[in-house]
C-alpha atoms as a PDB file:
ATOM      1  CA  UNK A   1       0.000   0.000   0.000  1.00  0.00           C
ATOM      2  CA  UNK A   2       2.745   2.335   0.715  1.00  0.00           C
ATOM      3  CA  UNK A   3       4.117   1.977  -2.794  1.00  0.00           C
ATOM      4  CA  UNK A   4       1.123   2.488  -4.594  1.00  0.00           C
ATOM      5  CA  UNK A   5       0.095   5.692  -2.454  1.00  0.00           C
ATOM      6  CA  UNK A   6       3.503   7.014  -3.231  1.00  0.00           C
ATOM      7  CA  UNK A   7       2.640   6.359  -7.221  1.00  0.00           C
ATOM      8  CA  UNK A   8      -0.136   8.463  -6.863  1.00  0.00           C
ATOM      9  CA  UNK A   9       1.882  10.814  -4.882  1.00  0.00           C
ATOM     10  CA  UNK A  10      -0.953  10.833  -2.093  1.00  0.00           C
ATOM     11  CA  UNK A  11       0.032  11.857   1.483  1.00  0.00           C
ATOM     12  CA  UNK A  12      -3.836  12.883   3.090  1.00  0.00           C
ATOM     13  CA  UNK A  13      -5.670  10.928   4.967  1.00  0.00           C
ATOM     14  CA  UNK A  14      -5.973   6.959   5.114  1.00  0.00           C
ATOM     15  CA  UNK A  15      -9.408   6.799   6.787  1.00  0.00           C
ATOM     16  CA  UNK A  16     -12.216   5.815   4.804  1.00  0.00           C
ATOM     17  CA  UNK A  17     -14.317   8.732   4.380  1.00  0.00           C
ATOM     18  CA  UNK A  18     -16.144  10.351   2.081  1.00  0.00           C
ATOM     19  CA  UNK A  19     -13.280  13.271   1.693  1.00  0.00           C
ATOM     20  CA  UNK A  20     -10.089  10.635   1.627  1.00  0.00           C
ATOM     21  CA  UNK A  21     -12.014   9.342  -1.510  1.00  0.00           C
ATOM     22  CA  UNK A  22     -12.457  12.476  -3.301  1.00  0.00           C
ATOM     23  CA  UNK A  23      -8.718  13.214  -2.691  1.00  0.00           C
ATOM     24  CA  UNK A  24      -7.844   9.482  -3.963  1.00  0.00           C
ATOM     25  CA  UNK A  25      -9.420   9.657  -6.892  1.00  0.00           C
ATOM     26  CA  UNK A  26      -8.018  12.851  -8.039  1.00  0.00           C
ATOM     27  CA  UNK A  27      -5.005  12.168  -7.522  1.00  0.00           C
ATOM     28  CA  UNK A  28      -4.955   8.717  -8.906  1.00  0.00           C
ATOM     29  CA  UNK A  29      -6.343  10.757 -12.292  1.00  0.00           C
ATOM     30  CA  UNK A  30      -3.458  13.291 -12.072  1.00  0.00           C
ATOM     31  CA  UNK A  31      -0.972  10.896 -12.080  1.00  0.00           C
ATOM     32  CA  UNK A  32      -1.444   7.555 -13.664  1.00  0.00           C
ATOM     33  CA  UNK A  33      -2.465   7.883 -17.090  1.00  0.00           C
ATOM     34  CA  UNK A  34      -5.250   6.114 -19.205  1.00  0.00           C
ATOM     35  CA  UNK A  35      -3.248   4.415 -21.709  1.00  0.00           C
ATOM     36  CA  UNK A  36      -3.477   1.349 -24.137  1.00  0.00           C
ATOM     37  CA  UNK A  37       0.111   0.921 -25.283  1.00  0.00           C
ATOM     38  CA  UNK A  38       0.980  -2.405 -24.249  1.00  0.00           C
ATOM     39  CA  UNK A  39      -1.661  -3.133 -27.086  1.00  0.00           C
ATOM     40  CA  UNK A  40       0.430  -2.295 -29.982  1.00  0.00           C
ATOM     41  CA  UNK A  41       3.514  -3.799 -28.601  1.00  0.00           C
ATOM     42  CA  UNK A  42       1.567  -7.138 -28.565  1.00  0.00           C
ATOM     43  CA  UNK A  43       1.940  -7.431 -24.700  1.00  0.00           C
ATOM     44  CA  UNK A  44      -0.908  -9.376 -23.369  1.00  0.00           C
ATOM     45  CA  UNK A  45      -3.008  -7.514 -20.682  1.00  0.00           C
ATOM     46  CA  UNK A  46      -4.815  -9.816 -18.426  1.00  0.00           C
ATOM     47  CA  UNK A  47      -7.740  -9.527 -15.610  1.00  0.00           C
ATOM     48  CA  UNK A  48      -5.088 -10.479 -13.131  1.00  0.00           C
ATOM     49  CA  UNK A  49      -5.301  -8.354  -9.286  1.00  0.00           C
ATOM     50  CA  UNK A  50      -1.422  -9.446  -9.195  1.00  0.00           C
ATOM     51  CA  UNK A  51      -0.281  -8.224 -12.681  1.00  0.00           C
ATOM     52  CA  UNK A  52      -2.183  -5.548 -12.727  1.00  0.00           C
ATOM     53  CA  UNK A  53      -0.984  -3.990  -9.748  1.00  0.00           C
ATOM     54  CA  UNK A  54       2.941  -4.563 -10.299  1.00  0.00           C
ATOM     55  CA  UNK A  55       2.177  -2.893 -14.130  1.00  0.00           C
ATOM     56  CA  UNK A  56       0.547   0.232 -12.545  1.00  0.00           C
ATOM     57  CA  UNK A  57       2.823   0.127  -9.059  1.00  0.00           C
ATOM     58  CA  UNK A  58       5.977  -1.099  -9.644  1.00  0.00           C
ATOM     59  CA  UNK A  59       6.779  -0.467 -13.239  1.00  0.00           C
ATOM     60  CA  UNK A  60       5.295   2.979 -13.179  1.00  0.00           C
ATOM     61  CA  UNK A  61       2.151   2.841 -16.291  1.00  0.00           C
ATOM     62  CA  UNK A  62      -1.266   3.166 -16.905  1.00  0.00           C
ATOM     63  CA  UNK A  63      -3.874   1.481 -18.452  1.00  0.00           C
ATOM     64  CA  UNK A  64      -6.800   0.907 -19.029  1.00  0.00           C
ATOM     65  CA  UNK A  65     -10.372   0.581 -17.441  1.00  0.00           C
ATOM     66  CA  UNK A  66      -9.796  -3.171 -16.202  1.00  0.00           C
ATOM     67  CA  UNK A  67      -6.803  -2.073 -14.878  1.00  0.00           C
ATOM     68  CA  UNK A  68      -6.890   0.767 -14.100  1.00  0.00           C
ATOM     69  CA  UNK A  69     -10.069   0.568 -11.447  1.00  0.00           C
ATOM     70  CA  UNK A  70      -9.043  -3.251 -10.843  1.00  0.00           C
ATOM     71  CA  UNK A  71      -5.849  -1.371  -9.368  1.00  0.00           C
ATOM     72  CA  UNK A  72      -8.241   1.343  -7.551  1.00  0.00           C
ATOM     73  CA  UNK A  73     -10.346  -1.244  -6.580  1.00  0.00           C
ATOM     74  CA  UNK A  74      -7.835  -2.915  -4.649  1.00  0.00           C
ATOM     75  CA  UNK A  75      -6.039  -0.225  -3.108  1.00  0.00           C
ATOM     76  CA  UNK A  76      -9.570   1.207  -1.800  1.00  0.00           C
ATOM     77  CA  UNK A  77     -10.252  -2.223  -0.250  1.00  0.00           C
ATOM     78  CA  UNK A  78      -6.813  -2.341   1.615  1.00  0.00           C
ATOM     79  CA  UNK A  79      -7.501   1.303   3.135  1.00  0.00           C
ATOM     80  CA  UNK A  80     -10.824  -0.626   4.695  1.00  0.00           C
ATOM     81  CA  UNK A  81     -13.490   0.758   1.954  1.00  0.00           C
ATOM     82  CA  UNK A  82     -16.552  -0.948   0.514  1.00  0.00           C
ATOM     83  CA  UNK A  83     -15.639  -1.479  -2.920  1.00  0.00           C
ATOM     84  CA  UNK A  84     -17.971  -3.446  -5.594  1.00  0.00           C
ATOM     85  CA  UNK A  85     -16.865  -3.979  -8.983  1.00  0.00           C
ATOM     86  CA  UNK A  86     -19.830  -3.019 -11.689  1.00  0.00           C
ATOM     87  CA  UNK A  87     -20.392  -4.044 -15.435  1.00  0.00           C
ATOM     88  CA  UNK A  88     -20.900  -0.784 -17.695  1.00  0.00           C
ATOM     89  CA  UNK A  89     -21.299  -0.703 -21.393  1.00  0.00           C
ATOM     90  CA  UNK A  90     -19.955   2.398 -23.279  1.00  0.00           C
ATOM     91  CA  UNK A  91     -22.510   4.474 -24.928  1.00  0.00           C
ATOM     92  CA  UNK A  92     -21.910   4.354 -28.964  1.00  0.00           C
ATOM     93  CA  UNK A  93     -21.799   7.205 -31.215  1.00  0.00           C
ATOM     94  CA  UNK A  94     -25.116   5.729 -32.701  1.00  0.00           C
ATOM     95  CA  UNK A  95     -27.137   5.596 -29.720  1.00  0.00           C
ATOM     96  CA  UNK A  96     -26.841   2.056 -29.161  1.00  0.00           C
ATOM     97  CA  UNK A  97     -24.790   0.540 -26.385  1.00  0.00           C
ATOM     98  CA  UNK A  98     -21.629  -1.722 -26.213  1.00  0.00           C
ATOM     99  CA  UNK A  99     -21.928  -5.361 -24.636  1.00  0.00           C
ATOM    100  CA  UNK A 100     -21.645  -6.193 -21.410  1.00  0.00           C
ATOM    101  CA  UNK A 101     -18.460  -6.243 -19.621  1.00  0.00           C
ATOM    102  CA  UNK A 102     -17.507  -3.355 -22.254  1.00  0.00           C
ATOM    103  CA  UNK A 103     -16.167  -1.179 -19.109  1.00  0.00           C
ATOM    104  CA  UNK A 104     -15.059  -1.609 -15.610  1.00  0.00           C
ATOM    105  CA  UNK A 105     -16.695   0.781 -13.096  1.00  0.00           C
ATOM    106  CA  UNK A 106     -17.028   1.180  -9.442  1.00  0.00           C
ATOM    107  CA  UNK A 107     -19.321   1.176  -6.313  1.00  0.00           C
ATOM    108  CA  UNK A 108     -18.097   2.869  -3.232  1.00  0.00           C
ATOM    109  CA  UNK A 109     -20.312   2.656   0.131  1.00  0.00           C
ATOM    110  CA  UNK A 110     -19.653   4.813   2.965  1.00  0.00           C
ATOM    111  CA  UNK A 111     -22.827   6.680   4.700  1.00  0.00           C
ATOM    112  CA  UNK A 112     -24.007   7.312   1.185  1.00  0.00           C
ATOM    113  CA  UNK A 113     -22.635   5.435  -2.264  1.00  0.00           C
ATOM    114  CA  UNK A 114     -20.379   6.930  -4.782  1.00  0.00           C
ATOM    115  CA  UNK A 115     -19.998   5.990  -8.405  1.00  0.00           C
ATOM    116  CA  UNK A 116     -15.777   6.046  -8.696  1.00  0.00           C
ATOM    117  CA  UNK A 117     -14.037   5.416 -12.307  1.00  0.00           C
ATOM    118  CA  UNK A 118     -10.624   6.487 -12.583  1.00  0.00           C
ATOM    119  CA  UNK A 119     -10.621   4.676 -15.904  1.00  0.00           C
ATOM    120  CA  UNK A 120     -12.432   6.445 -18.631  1.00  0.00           C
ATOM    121  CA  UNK A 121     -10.290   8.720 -19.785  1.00  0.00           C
ATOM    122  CA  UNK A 122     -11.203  12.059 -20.002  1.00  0.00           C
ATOM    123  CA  UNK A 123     -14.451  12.030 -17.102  1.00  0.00           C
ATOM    124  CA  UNK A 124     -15.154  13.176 -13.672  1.00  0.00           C
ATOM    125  CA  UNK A 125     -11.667  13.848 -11.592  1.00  0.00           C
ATOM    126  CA  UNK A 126     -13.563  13.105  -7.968  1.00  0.00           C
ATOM    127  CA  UNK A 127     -16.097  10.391  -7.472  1.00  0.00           C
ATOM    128  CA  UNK A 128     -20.009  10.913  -8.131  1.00  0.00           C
ATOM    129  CA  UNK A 129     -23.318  11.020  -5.652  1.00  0.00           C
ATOM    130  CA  UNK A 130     -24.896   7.680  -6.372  1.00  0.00           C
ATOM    131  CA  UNK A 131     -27.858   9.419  -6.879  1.00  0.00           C
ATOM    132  CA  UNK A 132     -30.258   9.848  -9.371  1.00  0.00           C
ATOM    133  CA  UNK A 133     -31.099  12.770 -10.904  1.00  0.00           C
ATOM    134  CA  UNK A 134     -29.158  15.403  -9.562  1.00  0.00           C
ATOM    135  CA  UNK A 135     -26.543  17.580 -11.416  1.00  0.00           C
ATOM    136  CA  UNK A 136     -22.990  17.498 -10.504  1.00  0.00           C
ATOM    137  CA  UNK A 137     -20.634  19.941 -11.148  1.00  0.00           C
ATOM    138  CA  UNK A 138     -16.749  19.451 -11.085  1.00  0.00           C
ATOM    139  CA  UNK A 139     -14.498  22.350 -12.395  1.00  0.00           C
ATOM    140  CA  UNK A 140     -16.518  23.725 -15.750  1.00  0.00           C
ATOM    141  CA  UNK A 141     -18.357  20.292 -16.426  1.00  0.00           C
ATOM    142  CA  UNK A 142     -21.713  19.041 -15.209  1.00  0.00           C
ATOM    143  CA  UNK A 143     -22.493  15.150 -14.587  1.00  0.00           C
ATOM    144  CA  UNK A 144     -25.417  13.729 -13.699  1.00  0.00           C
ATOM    145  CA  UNK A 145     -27.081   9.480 -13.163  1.00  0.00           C
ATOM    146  CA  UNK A 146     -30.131   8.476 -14.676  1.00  0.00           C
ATOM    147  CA  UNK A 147     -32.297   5.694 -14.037  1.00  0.00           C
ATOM    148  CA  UNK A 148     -34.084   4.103 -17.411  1.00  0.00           C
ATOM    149  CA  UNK A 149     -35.503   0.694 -18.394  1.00  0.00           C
ATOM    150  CA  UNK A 150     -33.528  -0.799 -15.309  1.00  0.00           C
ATOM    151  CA  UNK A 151     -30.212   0.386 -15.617  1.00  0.00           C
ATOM    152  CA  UNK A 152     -28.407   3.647 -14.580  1.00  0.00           C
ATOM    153  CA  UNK A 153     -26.597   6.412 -16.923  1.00  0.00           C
ATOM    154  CA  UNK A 154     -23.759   8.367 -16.208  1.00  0.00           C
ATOM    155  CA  UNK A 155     -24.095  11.608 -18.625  1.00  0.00           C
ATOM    156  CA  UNK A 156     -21.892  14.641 -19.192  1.00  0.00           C
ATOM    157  CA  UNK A 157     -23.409  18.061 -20.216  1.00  0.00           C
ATOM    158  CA  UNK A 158     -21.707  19.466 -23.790  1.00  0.00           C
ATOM    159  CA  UNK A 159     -22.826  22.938 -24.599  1.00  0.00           C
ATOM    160  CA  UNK A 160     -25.983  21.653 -26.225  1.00  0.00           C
ATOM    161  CA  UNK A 161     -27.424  18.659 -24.361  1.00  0.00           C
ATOM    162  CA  UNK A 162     -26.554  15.840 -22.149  1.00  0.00           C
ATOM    163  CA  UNK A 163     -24.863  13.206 -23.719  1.00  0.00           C
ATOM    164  CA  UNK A 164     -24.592   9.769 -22.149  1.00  0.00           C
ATOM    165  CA  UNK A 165     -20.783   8.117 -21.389  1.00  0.00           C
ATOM    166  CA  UNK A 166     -21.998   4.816 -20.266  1.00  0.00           C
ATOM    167  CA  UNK A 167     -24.876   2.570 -18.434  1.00  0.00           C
ATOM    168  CA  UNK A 168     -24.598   0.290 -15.463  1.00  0.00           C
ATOM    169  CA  UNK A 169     -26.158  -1.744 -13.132  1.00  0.00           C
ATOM    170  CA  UNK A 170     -25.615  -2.219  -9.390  1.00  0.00           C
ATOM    171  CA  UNK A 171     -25.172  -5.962 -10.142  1.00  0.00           C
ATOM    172  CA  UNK A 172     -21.920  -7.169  -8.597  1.00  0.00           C
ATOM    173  CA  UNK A 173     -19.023  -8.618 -10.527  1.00  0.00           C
ATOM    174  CA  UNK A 174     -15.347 -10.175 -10.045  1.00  0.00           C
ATOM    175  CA  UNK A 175     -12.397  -8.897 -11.821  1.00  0.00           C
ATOM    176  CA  UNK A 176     -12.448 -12.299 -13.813  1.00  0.00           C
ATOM    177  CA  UNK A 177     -15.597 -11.831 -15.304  1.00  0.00           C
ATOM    178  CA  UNK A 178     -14.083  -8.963 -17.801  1.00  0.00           C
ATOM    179  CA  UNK A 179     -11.771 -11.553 -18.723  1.00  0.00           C
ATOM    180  CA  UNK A 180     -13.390 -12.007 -22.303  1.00  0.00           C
ATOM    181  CA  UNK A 181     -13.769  -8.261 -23.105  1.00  0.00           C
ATOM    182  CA  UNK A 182     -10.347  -7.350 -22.080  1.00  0.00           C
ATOM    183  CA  UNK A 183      -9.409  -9.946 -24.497  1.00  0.00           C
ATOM    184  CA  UNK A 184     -11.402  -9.184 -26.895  1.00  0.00           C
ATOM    185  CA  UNK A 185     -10.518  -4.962 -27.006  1.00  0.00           C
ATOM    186  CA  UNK A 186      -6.727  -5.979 -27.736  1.00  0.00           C
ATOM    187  CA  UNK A 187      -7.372  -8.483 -30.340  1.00  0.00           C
ATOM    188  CA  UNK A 188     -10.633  -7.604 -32.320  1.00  0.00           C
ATOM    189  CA  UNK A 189     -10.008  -4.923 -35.081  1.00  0.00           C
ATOM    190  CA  UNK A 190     -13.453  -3.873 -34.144  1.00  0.00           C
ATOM    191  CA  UNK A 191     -12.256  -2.384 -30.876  1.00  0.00           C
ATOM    192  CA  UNK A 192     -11.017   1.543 -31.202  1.00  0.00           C
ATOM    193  CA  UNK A 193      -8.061   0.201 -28.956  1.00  0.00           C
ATOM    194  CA  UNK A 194      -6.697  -1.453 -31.630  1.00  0.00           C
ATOM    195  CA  UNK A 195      -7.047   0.834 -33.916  1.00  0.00           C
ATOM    196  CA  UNK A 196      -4.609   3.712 -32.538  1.00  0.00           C
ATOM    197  CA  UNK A 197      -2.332   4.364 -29.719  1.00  0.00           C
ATOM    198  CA  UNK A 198      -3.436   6.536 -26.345  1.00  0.00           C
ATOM    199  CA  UNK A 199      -1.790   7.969 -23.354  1.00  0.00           C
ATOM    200  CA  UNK A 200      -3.303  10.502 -21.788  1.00  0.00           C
ATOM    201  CA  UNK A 201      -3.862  12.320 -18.054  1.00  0.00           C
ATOM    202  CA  UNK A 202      -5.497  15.001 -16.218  1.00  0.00           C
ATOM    203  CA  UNK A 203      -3.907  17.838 -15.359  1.00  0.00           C
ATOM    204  CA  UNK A 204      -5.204  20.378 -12.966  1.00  0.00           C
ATOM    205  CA  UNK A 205      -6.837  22.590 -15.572  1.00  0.00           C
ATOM    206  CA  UNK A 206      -6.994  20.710 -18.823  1.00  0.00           C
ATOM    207  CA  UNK A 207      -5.703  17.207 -19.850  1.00  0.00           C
ATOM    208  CA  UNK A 208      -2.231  15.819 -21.827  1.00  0.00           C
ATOM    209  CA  UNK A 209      -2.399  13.260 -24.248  1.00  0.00           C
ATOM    210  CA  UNK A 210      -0.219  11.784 -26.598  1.00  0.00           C
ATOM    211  CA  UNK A 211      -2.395  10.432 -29.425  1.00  0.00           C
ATOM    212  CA  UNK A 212      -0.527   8.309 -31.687  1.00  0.00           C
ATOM    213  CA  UNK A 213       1.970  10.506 -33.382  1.00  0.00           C
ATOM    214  CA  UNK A 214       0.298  13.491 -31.796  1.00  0.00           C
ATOM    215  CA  UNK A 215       0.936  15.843 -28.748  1.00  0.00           C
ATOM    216  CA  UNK A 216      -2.575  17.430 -27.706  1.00  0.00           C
ATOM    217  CA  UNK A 217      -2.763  19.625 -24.480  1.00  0.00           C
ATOM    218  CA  UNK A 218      -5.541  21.354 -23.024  1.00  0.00           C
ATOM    219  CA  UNK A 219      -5.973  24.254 -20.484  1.00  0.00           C
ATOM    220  CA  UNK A 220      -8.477  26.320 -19.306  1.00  0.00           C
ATOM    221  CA  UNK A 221     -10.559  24.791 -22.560  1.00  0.00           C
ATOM    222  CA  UNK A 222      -7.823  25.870 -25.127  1.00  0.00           C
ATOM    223  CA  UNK A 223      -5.963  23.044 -26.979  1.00  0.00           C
ATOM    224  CA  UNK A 224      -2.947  23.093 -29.086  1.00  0.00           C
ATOM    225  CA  UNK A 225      -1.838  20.246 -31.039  1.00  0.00           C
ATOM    226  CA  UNK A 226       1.535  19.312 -31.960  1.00  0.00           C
ATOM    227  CA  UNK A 227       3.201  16.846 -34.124  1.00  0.00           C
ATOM    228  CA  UNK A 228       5.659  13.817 -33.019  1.00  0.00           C
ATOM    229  CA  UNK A 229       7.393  13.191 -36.175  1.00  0.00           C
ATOM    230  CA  UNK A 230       9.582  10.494 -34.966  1.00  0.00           C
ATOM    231  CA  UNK A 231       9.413   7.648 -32.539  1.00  0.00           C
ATOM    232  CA  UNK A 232      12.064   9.211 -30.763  1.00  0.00           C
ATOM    233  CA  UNK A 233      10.178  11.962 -30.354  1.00  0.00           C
ATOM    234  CA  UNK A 234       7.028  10.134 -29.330  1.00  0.00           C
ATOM    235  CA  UNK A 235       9.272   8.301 -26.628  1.00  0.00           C
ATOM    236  CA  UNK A 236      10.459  11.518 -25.682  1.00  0.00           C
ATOM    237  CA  UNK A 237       7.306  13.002 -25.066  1.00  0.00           C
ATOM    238  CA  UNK A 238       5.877   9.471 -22.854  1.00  0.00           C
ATOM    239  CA  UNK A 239       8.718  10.285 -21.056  1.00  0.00           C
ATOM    240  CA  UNK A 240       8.413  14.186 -19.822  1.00  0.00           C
ATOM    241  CA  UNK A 241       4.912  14.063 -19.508  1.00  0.00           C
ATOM    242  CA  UNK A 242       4.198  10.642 -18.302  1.00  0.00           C
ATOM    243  CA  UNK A 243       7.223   9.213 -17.025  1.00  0.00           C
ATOM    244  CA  UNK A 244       6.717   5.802 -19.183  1.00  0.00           C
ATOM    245  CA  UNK A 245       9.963   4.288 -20.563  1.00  0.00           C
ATOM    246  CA  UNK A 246       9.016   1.403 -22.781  1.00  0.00           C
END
């Protein structure tokens, strides 16, 4: 435990409240990235409590959602939280939804439950009210949970509407159980994880991501965009911004 709270460079508190969770999550978002680049090297990732945390701990990388809250999952446990480990399938640019077991998400109880994910990529830096129908704000962006035809939806407000991220159930599930999706999103060319490379964090006001061959870093809602024209250079920039030496 000491190890992984000094990864997420997290000296606060280490009872399990309410505020110790906000501050966990955040910081486990500044710091360890969402990334998929063991993908394209051909490394296998596996569903694997053991693995997972000596990838993210002890060799210093990211990942992503089934390891990524697999890792949280287990750290939160070992501080003496109420962790359960939820199903969630990603919401699809056509309306439609992925399968199940397309996403990793998780349950936290304390005197009231909180929806935690520190593995979607660009979401929520501090955990979300369990509760239905309320709006969230964090920083400039509002969230908010929605109960329909027996499952719950975790939206984020754009400019014009709310748009849905992904739906859930409170159903409870064990870390083998994503087994066959993890598989399945580093081998099926269907699968945008496949398809191109990712590493990206959140920053304190914006987000850095290498995308590719691309350098894209946001503040304050302004973005610039920058080119890695080599793979030194795209090395180069895992390492400055993410500390990742592969």
């Amino acid at each position: 435990m000491p190890a992984y709270l000094d990864r997420i460079s997290y000296t606060g508190s280490l009872v399990a409240t309410a505020e110790a969770l906000q501050l966990l999550h955040r910081a486990h978002m500044l710091t360890v990235p969402f990334e998929n680049l063991d993908i394209a090297l051909g490394r296998k990732i596996i569903c694997d409590e053991e693995s997972i945390l000596h990838k993210i701990v002890q060799q210093r990388r990211g990942g992503f959602c089934y390891e990524l809250n697999g890792a949280f999952a287990a750290l939160l446990r070992e501080l003496g939280f109420t962790v359960t480990l939820l199903s969630a399938r990603v919401a699809r640019e056509d309306g439609s939804n992925g399968p199940e077991f397309d996403h990793l998400t998780l349950k936290v109880d304390l005197e009231e439950p909180w929806l935690a994910d520190v593995g979607f990529g660009d979401s929520f830096l501090e955990p979300l009210r369990l509760k239905i129908d309320i709006e969230q704000r964090q920083g400039g962006r509002k969230f908010r949970l929605v109960e329909e035809r027996s499952s719950l939806h975790m939206e984020m407000a754009d400019p014009e509407h709310w748009k849905r991220q992904y739906s859930f159930t409170l159903v409870p599930r064990q870390l083998g159980d994503f087994a066959g999706m993890c598989q399945y999103h580093q081998t099926s060319p269907q699968s945008s994880f496949t398809q191109k490379s990712i590493c990206s964090r959140a920053t304190s006001d914006g987000r850095i991501t290498v995308a590719d061959r691309k350098l894209i870093v946001t503040w304050n809602g302004k973005k610039e965009e920058s080119a890695l024209d080599s793979d030194q250079q795209w090395r180069e920039a895992l390492k400055k911004y993410f500390e990742i030496v592969l």
